[in-house]
C-alpha atoms as a PDB file:
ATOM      1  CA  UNK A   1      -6.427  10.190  -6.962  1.00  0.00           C
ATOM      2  CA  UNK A   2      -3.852  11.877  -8.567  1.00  0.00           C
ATOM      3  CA  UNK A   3      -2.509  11.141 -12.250  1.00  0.00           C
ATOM      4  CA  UNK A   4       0.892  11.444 -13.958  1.00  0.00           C
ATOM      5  CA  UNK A   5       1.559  10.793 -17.436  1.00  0.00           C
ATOM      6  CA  UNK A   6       4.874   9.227 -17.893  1.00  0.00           C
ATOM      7  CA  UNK A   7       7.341   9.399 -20.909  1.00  0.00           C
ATOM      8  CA  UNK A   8       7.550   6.922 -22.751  1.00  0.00           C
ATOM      9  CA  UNK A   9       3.962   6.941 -23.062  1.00  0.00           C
ATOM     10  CA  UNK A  10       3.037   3.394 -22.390  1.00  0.00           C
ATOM     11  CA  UNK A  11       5.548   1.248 -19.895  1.00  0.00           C
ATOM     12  CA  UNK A  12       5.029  -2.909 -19.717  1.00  0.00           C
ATOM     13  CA  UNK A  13       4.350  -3.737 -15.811  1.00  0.00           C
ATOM     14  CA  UNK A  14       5.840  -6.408 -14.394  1.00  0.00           C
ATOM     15  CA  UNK A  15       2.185  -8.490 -14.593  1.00  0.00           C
ATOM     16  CA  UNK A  16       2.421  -7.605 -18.009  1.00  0.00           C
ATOM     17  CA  UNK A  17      -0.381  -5.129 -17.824  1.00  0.00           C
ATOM     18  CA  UNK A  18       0.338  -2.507 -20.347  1.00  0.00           C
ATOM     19  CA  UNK A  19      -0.271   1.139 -18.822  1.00  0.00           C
ATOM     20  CA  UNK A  20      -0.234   4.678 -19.688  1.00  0.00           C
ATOM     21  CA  UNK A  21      -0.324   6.470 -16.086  1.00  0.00           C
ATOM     22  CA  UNK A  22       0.962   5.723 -12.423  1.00  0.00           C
ATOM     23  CA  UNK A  23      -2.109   6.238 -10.141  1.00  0.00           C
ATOM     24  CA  UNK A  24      -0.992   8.228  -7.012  1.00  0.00           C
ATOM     25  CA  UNK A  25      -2.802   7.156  -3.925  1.00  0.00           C
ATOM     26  CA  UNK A  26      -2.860   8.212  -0.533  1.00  0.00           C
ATOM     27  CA  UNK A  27      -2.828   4.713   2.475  1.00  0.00           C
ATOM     28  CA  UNK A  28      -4.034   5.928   5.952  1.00  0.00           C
ATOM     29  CA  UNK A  29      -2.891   3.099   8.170  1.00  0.00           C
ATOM     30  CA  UNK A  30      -4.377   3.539  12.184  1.00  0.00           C
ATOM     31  CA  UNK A  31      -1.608   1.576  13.345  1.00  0.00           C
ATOM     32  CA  UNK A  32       2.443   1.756  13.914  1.00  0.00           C
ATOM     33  CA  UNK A  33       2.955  -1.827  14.748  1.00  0.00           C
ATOM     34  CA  UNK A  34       4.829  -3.651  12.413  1.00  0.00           C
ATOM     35  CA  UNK A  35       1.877  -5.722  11.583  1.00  0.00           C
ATOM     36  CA  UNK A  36       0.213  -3.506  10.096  1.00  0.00           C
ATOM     37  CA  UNK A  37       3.224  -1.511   8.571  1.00  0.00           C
ATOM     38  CA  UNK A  38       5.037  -4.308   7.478  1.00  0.00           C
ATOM     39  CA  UNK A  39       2.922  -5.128   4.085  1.00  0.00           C
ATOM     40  CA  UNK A  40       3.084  -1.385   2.666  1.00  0.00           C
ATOM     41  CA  UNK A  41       6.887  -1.234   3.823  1.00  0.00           C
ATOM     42  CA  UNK A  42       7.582  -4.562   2.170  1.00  0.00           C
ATOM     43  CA  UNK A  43       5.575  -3.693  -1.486  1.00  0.00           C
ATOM     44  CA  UNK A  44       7.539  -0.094  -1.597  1.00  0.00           C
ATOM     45  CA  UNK A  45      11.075  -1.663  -1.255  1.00  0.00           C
ATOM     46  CA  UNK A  46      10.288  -4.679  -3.446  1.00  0.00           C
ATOM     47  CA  UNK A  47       8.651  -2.786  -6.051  1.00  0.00           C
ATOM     48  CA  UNK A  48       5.148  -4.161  -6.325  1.00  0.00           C
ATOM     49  CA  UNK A  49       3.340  -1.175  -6.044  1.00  0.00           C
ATOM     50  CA  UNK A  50       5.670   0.045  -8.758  1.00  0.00           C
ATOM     51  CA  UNK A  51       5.234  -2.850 -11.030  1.00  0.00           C
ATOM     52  CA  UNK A  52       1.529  -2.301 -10.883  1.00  0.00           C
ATOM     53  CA  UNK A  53       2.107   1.585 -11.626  1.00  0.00           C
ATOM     54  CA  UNK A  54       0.233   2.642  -8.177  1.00  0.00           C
ATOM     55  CA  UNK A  55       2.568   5.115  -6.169  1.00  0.00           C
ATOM     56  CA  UNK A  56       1.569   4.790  -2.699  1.00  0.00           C
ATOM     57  CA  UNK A  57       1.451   7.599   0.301  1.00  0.00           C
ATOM     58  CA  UNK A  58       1.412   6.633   3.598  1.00  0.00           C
ATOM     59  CA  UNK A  59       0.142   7.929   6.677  1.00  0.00           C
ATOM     60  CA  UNK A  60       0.028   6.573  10.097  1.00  0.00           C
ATOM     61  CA  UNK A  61      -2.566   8.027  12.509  1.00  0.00           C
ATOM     62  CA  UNK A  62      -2.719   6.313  15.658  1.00  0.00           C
ATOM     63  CA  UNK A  63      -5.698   6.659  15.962  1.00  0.00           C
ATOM     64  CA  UNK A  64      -9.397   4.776  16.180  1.00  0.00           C
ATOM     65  CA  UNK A  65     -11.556   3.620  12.885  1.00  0.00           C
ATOM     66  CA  UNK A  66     -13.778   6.047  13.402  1.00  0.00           C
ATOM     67  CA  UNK A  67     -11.105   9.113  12.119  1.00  0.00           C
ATOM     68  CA  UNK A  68      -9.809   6.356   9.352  1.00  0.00           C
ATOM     69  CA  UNK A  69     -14.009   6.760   8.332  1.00  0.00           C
ATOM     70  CA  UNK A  70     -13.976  10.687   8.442  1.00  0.00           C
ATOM     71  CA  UNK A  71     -10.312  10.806   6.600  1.00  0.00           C
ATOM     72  CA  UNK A  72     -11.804   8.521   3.463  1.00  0.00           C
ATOM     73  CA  UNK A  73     -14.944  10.527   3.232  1.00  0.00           C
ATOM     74  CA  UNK A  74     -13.254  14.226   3.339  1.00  0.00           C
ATOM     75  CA  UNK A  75     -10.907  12.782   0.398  1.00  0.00           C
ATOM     76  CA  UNK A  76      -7.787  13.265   2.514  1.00  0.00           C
ATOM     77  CA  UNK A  77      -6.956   9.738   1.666  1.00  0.00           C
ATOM     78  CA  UNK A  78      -8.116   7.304  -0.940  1.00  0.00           C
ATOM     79  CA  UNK A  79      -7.298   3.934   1.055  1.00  0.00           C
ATOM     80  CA  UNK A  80      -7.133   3.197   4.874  1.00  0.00           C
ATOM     81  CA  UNK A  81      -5.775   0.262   6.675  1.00  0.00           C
ATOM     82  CA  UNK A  82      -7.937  -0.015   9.784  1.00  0.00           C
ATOM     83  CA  UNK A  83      -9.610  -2.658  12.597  1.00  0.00           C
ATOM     84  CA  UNK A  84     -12.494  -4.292  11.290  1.00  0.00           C
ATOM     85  CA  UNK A  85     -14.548  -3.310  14.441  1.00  0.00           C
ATOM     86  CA  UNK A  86     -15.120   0.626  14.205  1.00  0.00           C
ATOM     87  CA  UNK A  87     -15.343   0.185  10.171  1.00  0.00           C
ATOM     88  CA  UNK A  88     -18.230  -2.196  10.369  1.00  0.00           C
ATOM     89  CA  UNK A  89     -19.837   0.143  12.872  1.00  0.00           C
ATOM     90  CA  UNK A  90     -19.019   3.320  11.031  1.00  0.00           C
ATOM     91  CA  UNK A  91     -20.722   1.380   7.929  1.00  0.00           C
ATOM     92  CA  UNK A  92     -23.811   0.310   9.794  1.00  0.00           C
ATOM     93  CA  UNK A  93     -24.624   3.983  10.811  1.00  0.00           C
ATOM     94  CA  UNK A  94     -24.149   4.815   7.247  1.00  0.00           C
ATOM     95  CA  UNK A  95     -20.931   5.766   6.383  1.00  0.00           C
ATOM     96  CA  UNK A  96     -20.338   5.765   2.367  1.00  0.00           C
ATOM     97  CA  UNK A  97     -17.163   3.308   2.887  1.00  0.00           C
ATOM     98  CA  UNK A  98     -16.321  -0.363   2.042  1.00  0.00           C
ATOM     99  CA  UNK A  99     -14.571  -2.784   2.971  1.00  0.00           C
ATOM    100  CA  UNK A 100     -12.429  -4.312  -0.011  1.00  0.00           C
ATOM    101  CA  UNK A 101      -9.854  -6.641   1.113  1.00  0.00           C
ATOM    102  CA  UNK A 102      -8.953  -8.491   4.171  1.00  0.00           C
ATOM    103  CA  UNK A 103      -5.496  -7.212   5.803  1.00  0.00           C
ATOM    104  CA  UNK A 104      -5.165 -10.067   8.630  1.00  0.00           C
ATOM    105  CA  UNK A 105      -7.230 -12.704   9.254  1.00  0.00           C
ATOM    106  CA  UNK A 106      -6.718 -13.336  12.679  1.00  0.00           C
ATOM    107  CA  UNK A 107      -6.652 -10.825  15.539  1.00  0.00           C
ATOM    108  CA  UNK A 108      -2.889 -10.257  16.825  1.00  0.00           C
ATOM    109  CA  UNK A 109      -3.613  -9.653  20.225  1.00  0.00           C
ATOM    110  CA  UNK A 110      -2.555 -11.625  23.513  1.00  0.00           C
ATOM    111  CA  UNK A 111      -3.833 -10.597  26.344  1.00  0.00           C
ATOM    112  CA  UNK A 112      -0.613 -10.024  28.669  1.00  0.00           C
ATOM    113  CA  UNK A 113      -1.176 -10.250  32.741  1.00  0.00           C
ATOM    114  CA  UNK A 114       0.132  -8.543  35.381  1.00  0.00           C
ATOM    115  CA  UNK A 115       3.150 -11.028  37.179  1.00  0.00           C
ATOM    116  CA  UNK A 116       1.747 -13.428  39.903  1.00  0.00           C
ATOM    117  CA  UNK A 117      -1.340 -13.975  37.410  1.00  0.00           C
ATOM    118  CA  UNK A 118      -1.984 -17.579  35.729  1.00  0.00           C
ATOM    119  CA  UNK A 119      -4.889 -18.153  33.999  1.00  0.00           C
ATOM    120  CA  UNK A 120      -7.983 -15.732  32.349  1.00  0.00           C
ATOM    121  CA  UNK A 121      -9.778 -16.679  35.033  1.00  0.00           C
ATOM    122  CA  UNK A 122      -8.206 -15.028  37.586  1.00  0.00           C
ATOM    123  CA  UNK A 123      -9.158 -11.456  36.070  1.00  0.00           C
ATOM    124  CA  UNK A 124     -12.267 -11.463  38.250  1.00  0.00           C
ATOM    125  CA  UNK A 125     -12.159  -8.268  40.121  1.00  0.00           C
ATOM    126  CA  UNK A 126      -9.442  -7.097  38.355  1.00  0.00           C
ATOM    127  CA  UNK A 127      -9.374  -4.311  35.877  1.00  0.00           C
ATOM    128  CA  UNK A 128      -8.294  -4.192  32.017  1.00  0.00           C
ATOM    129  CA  UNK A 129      -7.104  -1.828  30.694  1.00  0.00           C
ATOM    130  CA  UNK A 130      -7.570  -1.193  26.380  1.00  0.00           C
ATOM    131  CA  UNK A 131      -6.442   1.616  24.185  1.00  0.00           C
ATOM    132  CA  UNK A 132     -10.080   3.470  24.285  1.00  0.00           C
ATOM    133  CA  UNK A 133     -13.214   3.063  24.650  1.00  0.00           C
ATOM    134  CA  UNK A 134     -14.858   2.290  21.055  1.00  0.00           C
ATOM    135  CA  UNK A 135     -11.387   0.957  20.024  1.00  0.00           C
ATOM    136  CA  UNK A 136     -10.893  -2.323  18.720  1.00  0.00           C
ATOM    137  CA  UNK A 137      -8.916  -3.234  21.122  1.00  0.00           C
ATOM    138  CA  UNK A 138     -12.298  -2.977  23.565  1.00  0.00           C
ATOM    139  CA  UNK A 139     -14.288  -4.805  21.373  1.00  0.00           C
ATOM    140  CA  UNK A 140     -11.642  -8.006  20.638  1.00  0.00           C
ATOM    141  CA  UNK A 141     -11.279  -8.223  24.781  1.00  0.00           C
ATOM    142  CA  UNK A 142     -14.795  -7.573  26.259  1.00  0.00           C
ATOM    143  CA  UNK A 143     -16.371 -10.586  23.804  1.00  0.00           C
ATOM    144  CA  UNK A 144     -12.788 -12.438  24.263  1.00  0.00           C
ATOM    145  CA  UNK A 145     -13.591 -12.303  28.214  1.00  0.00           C
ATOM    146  CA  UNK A 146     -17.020 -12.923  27.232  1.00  0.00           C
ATOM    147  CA  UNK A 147     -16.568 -16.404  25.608  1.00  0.00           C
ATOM    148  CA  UNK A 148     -14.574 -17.674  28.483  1.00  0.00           C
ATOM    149  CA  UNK A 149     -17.265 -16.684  31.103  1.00  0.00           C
ATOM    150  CA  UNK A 150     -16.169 -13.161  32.247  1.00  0.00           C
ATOM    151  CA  UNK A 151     -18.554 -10.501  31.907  1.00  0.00           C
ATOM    152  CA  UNK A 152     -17.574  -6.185  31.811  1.00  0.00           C
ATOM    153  CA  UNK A 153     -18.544  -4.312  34.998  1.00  0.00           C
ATOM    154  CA  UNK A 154     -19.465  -7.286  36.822  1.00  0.00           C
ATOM    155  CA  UNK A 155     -16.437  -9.639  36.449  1.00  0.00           C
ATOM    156  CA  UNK A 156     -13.921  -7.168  35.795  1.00  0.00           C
ATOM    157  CA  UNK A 157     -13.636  -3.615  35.036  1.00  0.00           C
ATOM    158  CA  UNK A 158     -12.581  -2.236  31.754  1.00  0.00           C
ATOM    159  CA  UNK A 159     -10.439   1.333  31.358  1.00  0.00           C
ATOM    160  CA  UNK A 160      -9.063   2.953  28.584  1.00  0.00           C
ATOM    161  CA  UNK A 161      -5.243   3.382  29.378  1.00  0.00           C
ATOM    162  CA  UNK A 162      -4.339   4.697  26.435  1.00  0.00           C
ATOM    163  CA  UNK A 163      -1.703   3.765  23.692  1.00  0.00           C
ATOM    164  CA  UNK A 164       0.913   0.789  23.641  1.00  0.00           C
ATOM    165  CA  UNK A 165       3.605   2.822  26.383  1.00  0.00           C
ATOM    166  CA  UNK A 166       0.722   3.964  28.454  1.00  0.00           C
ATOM    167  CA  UNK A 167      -0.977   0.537  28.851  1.00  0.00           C
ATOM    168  CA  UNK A 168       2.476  -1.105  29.552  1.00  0.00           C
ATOM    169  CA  UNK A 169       3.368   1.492  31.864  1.00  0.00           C
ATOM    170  CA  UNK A 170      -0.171   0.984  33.627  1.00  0.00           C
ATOM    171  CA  UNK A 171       0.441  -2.657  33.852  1.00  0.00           C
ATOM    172  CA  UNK A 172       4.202  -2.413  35.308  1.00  0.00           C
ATOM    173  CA  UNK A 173       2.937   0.586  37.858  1.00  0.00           C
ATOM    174  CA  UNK A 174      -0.221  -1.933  38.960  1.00  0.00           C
ATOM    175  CA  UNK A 175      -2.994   0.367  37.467  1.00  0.00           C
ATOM    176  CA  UNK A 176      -4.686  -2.247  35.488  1.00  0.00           C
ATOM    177  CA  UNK A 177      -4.295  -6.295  36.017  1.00  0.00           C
ATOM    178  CA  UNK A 178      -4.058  -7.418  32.069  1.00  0.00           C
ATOM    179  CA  UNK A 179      -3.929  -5.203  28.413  1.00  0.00           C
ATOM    180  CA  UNK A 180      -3.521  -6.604  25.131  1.00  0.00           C
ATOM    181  CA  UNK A 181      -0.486  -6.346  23.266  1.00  0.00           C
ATOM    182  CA  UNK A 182       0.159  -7.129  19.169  1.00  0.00           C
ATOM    183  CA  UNK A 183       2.974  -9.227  18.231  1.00  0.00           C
ATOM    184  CA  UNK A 184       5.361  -6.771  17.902  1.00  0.00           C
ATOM    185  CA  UNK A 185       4.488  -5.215  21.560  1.00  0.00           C
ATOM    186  CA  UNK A 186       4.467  -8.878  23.674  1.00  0.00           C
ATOM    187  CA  UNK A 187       7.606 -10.341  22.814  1.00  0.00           C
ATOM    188  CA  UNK A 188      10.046  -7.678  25.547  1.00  0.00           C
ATOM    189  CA  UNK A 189       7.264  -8.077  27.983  1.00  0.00           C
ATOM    190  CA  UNK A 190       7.445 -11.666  28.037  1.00  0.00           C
ATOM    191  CA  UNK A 191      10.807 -11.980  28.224  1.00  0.00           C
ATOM    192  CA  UNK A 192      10.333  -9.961  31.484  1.00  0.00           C
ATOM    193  CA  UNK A 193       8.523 -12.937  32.830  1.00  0.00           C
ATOM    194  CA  UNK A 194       4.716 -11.072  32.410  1.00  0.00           C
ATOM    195  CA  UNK A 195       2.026 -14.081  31.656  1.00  0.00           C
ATOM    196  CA  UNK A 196       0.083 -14.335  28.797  1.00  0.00           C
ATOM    197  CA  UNK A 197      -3.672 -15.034  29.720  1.00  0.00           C
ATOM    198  CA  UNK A 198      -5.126 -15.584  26.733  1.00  0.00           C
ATOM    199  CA  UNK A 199      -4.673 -15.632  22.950  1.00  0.00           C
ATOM    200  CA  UNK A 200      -7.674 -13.405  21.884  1.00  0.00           C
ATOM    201  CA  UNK A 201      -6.912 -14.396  18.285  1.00  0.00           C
ATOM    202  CA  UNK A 202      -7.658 -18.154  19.226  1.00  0.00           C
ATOM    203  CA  UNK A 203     -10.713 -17.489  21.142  1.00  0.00           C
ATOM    204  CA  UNK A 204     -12.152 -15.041  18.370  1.00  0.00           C
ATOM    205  CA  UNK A 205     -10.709 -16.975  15.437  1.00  0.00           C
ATOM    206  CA  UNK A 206     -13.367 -16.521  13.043  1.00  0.00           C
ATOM    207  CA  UNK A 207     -13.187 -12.440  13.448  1.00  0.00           C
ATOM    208  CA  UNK A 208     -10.492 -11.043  11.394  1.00  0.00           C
ATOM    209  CA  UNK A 209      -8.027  -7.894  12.595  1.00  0.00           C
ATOM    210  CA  UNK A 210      -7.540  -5.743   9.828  1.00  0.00           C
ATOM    211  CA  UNK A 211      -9.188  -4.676   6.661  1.00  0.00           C
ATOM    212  CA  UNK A 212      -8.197  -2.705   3.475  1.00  0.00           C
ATOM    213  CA  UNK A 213     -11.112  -0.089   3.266  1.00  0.00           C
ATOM    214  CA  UNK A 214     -11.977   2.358   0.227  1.00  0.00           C
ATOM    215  CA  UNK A 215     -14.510   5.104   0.363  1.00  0.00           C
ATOM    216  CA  UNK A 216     -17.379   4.161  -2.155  1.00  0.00           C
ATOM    217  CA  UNK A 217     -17.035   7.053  -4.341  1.00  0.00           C
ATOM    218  CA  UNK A 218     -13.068   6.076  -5.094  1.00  0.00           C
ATOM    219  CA  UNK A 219     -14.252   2.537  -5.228  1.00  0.00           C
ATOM    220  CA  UNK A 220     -17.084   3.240  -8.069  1.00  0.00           C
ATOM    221  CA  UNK A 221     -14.541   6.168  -9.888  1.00  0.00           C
ATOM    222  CA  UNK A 222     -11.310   4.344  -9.495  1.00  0.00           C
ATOM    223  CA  UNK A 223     -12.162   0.325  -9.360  1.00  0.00           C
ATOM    224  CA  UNK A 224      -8.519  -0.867 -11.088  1.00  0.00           C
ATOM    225  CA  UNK A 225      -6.879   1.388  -9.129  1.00  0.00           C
ATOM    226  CA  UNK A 226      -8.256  -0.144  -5.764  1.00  0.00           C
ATOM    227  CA  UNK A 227      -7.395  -3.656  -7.589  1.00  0.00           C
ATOM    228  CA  UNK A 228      -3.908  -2.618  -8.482  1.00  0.00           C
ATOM    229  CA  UNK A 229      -3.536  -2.028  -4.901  1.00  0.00           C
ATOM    230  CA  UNK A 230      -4.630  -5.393  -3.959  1.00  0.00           C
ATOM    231  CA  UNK A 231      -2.354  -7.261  -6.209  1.00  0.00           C
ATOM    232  CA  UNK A 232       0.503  -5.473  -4.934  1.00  0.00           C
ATOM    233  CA  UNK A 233      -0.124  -6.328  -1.781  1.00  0.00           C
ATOM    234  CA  UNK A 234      -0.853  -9.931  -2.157  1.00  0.00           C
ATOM    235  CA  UNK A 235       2.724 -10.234  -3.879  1.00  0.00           C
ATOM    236  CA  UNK A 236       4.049  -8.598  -0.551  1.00  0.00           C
ATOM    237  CA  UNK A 237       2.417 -10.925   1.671  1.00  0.00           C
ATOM    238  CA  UNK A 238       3.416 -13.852  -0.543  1.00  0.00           C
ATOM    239  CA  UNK A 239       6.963 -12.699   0.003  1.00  0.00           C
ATOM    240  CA  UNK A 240       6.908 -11.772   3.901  1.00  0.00           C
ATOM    241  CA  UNK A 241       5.204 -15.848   4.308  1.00  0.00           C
ATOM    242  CA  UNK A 242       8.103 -17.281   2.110  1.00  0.00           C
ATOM    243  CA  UNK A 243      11.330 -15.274   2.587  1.00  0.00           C
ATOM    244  CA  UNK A 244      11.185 -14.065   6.594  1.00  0.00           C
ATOM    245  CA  UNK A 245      14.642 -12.530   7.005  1.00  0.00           C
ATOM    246  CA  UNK A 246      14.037 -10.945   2.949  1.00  0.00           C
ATOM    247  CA  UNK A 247      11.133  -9.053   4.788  1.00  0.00           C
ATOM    248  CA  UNK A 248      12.919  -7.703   7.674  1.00  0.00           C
ATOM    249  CA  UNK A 249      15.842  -6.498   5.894  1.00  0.00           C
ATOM    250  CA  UNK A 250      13.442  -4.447   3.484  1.00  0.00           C
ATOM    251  CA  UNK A 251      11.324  -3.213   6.587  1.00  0.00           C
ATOM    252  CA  UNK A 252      14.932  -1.792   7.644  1.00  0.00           C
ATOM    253  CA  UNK A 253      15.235  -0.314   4.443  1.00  0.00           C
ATOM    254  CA  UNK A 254      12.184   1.561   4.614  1.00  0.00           C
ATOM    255  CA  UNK A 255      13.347   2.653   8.573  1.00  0.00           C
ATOM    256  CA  UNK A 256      10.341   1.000  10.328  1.00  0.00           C
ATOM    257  CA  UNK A 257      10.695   1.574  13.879  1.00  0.00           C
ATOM    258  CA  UNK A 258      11.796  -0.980  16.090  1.00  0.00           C
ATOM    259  CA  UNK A 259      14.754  -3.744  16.920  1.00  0.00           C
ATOM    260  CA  UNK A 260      14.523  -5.489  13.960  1.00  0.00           C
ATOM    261  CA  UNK A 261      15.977  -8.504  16.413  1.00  0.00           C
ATOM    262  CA  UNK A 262      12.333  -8.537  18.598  1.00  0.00           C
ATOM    263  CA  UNK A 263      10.472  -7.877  14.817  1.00  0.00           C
ATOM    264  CA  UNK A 264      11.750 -11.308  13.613  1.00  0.00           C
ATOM    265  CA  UNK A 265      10.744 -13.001  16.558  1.00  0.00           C
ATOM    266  CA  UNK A 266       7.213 -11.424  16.219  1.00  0.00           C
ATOM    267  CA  UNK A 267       6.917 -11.812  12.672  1.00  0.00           C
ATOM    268  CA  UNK A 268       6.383 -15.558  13.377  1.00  0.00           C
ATOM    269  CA  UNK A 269       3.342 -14.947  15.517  1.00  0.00           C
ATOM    270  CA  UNK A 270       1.391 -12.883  12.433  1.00  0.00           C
ATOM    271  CA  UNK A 271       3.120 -13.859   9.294  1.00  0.00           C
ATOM    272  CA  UNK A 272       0.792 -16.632   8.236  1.00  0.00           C
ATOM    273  CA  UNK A 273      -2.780 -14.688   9.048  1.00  0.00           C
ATOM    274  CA  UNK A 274      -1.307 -11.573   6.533  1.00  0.00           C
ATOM    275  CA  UNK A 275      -4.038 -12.594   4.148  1.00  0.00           C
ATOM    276  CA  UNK A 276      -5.736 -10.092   1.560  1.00  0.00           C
ATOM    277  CA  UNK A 277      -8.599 -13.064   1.437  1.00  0.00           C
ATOM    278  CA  UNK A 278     -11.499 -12.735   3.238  1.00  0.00           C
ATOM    279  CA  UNK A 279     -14.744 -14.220   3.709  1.00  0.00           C
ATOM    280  CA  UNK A 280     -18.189 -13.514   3.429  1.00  0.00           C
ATOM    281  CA  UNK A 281     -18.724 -15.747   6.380  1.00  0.00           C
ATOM    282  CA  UNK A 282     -16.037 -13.633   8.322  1.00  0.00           C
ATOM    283  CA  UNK A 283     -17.889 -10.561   8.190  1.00  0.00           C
ATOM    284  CA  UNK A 284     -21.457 -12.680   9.177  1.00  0.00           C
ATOM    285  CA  UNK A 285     -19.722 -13.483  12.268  1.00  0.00           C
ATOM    286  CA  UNK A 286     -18.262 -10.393  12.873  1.00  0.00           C
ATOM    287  CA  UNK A 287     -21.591  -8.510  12.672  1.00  0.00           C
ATOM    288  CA  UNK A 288     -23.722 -11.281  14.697  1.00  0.00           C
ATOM    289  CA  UNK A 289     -20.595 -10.741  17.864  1.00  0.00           C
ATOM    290  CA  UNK A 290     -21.745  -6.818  17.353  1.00  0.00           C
ATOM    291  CA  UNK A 291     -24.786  -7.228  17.381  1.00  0.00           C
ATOM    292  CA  UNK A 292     -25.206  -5.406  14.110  1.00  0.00           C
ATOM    293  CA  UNK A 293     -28.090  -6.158  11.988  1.00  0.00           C
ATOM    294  CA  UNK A 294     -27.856  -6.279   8.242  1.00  0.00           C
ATOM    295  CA  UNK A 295     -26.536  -8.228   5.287  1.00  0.00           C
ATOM    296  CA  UNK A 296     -22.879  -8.642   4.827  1.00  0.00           C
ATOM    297  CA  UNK A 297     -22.480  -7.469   1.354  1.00  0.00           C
ATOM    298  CA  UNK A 298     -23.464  -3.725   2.224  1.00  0.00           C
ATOM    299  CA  UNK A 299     -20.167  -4.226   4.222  1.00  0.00           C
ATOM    300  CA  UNK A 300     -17.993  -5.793   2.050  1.00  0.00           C
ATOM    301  CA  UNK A 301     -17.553  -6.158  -1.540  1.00  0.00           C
ATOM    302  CA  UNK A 302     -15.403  -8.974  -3.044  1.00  0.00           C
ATOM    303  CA  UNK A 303     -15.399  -8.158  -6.424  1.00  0.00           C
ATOM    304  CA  UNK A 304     -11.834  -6.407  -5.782  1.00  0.00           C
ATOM    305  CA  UNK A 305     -10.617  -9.119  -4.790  1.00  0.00           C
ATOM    306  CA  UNK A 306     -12.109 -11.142  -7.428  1.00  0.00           C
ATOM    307  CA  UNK A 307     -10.406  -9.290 -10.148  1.00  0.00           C
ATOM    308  CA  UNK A 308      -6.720  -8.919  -8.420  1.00  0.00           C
ATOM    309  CA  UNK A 309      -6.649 -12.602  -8.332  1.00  0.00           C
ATOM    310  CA  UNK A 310      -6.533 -13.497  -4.845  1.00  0.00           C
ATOM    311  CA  UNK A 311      -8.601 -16.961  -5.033  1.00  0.00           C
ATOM    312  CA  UNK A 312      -5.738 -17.871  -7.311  1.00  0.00           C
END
């Protein structure tokens, strides 16, 4: 991380915090949906990342966990945003990362059916199609379809169809029977009269989505930095649950793509999981569906979010 002096040498943050330096850091975030973008957009307009003298960086990569991993360990960013599936595998096999703070608490998926379609149920022989294979997006449907009695390869067949155009494009064109959609991606498609089969987020409520992930040589080197973060984005997600309409009207301001329109209506499907907390408990269950072995705190550390403040 990067570090510029300032004139006048010492500046009062809005938390009161007296400082001496902004600390430049570079966000990968593996997603463009306004879920995930929504937070960062929302601190950088309101200030909050200023007031707690962090500059911020941002890079989308759509992309899988498993590139968020190798971008935090070459150093080519200090922070990513990323699914909590391929991080908690890239961590088992040994990956110096770790998980820091929670993102969203509850997976923003709903699995969206092809038209004629009525219940999960009637997926059997059908196929599914996900963003990849090793995506989140695989993991959150196969043990979805799992827990309501339908099993990969012999209940239904699973394909990778690529990202958020492709799969809708696969399910309009009748290559695959259902894909899973965030919040910001259902709303058009319902209003075209496609079902939703299931909310994966209710079936899997215990798993969360997203997770704020440092690698362990910034967290050990740069620990207030990484909580500076966190406090700046717990004041963002405070605002987004309280003030709506405030939130869209700075995502506009920071030109996040999409109708801002179908954003507000979407926003009230994820707002209340945006939640920095997380629990130890969280990640148990997490690795026990994964059938990972090993203790939670090698995967998570809460002492970040212990000293930003978020039990308060």
């Amino acid at each position: 991380m990067k570090v510029r002096i300032l004139l006048p040498l010492l500046f009062i943050c809005a938390t009161g915090v007296q400082a001496a330096e902004v600390r430049e850091i570079t966000l990968g975030l593996v997603s463009p949906n306004w879920s995930t973008q929504l937070p960062i957009a929302v601190a950088q307009q309101a200030g909050f990342f200023k007031e707690e003298g962090v500059q911020v960086h941002s890079v989308t990569i759509a992309s899988g966990g498993t590139l968020m991993v190798a971008i935090l360990t070459s150093g080519h960013a200090d922070l990513v945003i990323s699914g909590v599936a391929a991080i908690i595998r890239a961590i088992a096999r040994g990956a110096p990362v770790v998980v820091v703070s929670g993102v969203q608490s509850r997976i923003d998926y709903a699995l969206i059916g092809a038209k004629g379609l009525v219940h999960v149920t009637d997926l059997k022989g059908k196929k599914v199609g996900v963003t990849s294979i090793g995506s989140f997006s695989e993991f959150a449907v196969t043990e979805s379809l799992r827990r309501s009695g339908l099993i990969r390869d012999k209940d239904y067949t699973l394909l990778a169809a690529g990202g958020t155009m492709l799969r809708i494009g696969a399910l309009k064109t009748g290559k695959v029977d259902a894909i899973p959609l965030s919040s910001s991606e259902r709303v058009a498609i319902q209003e075209e009269g496609f079902p939703v089969l299931q909310e994966v987020g209710d079936v899997l409520s215990e798993i969360p989505s997203s997770v704020l992930v440092a690698a362990k040589k910034v967290a050990a080197k740069e620990p207030e930095t990484v909580v500076r973060f966190i406090r700046a984005l717990l004041k963002s997600m405070r605002l987004i649950k309280s003030n709506r309409d405030k939130a869209i009207q700075l995502a506009v301001a920071a030109k996040l793509k999409g109708n801002p329109e179908t954003q507000r209506k979407a926003l009230d499907y994820y707002a209340n999981d945006l939640n920095a907390q997380i629990e130890r408990e969280s990640i148990v269950a997490l690795l026990k569906a994964m059938e990972i072995k090993g203790d939670a705190n090698d995967f998570f550390d809460r002492s970040f979010l212990l000293r930003a403040g978020a039990d308060r």
